[in-house]
Each structure stands twice: as C-alpha cells, then as structure tokens.
C-alpha atoms as a PDB file:
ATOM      1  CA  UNK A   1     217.700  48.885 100.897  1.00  0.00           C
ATOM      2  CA  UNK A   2     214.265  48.893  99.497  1.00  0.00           C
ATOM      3  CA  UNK A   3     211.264  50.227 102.327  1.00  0.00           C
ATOM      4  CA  UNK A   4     207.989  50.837 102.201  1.00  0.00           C
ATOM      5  CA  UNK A   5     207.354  54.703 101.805  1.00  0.00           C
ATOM      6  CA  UNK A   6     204.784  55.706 104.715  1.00  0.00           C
ATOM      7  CA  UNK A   7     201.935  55.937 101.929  1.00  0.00           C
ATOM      8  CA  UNK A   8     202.095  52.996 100.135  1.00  0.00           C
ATOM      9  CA  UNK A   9     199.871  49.862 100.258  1.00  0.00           C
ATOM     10  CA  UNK A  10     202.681  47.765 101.926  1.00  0.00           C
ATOM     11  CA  UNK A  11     202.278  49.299 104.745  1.00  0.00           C
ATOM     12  CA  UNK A  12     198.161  49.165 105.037  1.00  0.00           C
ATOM     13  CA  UNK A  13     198.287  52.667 106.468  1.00  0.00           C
ATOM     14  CA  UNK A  14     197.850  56.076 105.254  1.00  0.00           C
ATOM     15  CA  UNK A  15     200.500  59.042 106.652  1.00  0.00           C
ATOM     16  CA  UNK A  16     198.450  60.764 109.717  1.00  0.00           C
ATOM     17  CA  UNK A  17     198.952  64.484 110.024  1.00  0.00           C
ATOM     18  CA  UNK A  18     199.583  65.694 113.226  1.00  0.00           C
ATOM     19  CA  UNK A  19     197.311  69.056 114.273  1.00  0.00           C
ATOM     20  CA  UNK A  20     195.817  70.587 117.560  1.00  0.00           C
ATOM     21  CA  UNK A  21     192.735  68.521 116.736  1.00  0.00           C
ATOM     22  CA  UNK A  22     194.331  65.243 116.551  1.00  0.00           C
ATOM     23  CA  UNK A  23     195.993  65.741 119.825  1.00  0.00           C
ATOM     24  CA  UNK A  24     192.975  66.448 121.465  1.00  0.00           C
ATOM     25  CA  UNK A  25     190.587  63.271 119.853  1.00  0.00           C
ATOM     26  CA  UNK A  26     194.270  61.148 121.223  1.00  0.00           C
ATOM     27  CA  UNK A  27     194.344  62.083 124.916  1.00  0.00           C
ATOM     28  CA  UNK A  28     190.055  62.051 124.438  1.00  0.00           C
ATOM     29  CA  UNK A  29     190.538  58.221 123.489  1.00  0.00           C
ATOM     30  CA  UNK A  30     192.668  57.670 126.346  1.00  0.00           C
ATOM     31  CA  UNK A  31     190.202  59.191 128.499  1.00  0.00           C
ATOM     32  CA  UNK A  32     187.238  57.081 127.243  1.00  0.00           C
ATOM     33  CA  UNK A  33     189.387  54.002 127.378  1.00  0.00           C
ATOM     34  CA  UNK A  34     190.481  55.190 131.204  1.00  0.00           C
ATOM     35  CA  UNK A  35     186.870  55.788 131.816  1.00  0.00           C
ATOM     36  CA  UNK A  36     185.647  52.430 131.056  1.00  0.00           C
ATOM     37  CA  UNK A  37     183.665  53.474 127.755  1.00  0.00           C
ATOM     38  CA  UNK A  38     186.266  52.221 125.001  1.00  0.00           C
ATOM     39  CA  UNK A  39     188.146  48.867 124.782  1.00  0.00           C
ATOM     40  CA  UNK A  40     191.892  49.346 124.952  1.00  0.00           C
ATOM     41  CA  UNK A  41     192.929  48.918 121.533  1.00  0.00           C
ATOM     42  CA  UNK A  42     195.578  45.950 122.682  1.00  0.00           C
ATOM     43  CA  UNK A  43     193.726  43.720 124.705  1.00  0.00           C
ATOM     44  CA  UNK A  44     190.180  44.621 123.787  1.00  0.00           C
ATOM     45  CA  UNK A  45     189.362  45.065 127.429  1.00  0.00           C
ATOM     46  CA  UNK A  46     187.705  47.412 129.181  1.00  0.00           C
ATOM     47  CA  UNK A  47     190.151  48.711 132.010  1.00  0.00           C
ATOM     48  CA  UNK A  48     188.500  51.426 133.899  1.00  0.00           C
ATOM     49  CA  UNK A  49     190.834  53.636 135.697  1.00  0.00           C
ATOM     50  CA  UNK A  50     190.007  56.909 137.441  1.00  0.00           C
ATOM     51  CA  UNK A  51     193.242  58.272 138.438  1.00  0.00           C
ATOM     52  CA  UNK A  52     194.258  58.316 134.937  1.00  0.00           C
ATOM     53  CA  UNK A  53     191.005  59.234 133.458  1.00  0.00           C
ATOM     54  CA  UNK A  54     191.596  62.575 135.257  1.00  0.00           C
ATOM     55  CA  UNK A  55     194.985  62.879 134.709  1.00  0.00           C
ATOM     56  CA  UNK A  56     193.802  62.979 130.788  1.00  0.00           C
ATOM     57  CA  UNK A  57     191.073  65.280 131.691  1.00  0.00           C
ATOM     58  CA  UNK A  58     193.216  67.402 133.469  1.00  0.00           C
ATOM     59  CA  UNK A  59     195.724  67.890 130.471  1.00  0.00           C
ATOM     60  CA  UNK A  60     193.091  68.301 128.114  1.00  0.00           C
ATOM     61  CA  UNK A  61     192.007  71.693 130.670  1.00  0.00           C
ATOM     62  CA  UNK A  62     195.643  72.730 130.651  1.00  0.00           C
ATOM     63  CA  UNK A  63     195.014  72.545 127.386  1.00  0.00           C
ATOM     64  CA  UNK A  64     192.294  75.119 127.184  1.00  0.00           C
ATOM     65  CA  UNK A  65     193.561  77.186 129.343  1.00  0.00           C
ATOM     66  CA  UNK A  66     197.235  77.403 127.807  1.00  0.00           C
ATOM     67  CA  UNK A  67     195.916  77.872 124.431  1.00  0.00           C
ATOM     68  CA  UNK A  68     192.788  79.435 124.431  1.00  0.00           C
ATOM     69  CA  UNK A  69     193.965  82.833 122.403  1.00  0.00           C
ATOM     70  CA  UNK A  70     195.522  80.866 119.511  1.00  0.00           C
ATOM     71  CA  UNK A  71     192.778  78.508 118.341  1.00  0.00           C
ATOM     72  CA  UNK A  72     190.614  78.634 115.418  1.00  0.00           C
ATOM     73  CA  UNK A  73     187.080  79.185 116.951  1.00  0.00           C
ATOM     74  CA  UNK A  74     186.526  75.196 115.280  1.00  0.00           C
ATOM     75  CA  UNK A  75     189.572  73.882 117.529  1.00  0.00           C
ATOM     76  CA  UNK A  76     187.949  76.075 120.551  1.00  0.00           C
ATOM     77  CA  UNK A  77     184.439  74.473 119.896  1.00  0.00           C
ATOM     78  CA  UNK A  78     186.463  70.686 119.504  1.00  0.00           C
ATOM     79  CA  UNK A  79     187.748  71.642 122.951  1.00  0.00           C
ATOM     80  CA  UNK A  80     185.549  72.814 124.639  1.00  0.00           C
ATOM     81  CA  UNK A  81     183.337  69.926 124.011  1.00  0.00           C
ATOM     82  CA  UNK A  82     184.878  67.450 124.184  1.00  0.00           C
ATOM     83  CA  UNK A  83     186.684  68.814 127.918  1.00  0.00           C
ATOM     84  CA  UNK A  84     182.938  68.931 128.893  1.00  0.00           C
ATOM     85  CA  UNK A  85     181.682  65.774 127.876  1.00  0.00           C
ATOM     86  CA  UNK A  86     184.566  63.723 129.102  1.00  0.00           C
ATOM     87  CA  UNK A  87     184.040  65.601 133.265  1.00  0.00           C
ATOM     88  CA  UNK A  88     180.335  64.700 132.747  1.00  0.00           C
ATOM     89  CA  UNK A  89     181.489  61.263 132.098  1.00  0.00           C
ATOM     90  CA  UNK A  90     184.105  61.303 135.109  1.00  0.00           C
ATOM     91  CA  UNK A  91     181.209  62.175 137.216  1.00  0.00           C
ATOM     92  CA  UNK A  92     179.224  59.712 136.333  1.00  0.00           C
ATOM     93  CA  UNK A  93     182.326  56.852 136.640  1.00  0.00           C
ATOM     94  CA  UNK A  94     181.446  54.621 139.169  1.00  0.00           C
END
C-alpha cells in the first residue's frame, strides 16, 4: 500500500513539531476564538464563549504555575505574555 509520507506534497502539509511553545499558541487560539476575537477555523464564525474562554485561560495559569522551574526564560516570556494578554482580553469580553 502506497501513502503519502507526512512531508510530502500530497499531503499539502508540512510535519508540525510538537514543543511547550506550540501548546501554549494552541490553547491561546482557542482562547481568542472563545473570546470572540478569532473565527473558528470550521465555520468561520465568531462564537464567543466565556465559560470556555476561562477554562483555556485557566489551563494556560496551571500551566505557569506547574512549570515555571523548567522553562527556557523564552518559553517563560511566551507564557507569561501571552497568560496576560488573554485575562486583559477576558476582562474586557462583554
């Protein structure tokens, strides 16, 4: 059986690799998409949602707290920021 390897132009995408920062920028786009500021990626939509806008915000500040002796000071920083920007946001939610 011949398949597309994950790399190859059959497929259209290129192989992701999974890291501490790509988990963060994932539950940060379901935040923004919870929060009303990004288009769900299915429907196009904006589908505002608060109770799971925080439940994204909350994981992202278990998170922090869980890991915050065993990140490189640039995942830290990624973090950090992006924790803070998304509860400003929340606030803000209407």
């Amino acid at each position: 059986m011949n398949t597309p390897n994950e790399n190859s132009p059959q497929t259209g995408h290129e192989k992701l690799e999974a890291s501490f920062s790509m988990l963060i920028m994932s539950i940060a786009s379901s935040a923004l998409m919870s929060l009303g500021l990004s288009p769900d990626p299915h429907t196009g939509k904006m589908q505002p949602d608060k109770n799971v806008a925080r439940f994204n915000i909350d994981l992202l500040a278990i998170l922090k707290e869980k890991t915050k002796t065993n990140l490189t000071a640039e995942e830290q920083d990624l973090l950090t920021h992006i924790l803070q920007d998304l509860q400003m946001k929340f606030l803000q939610m209407k």
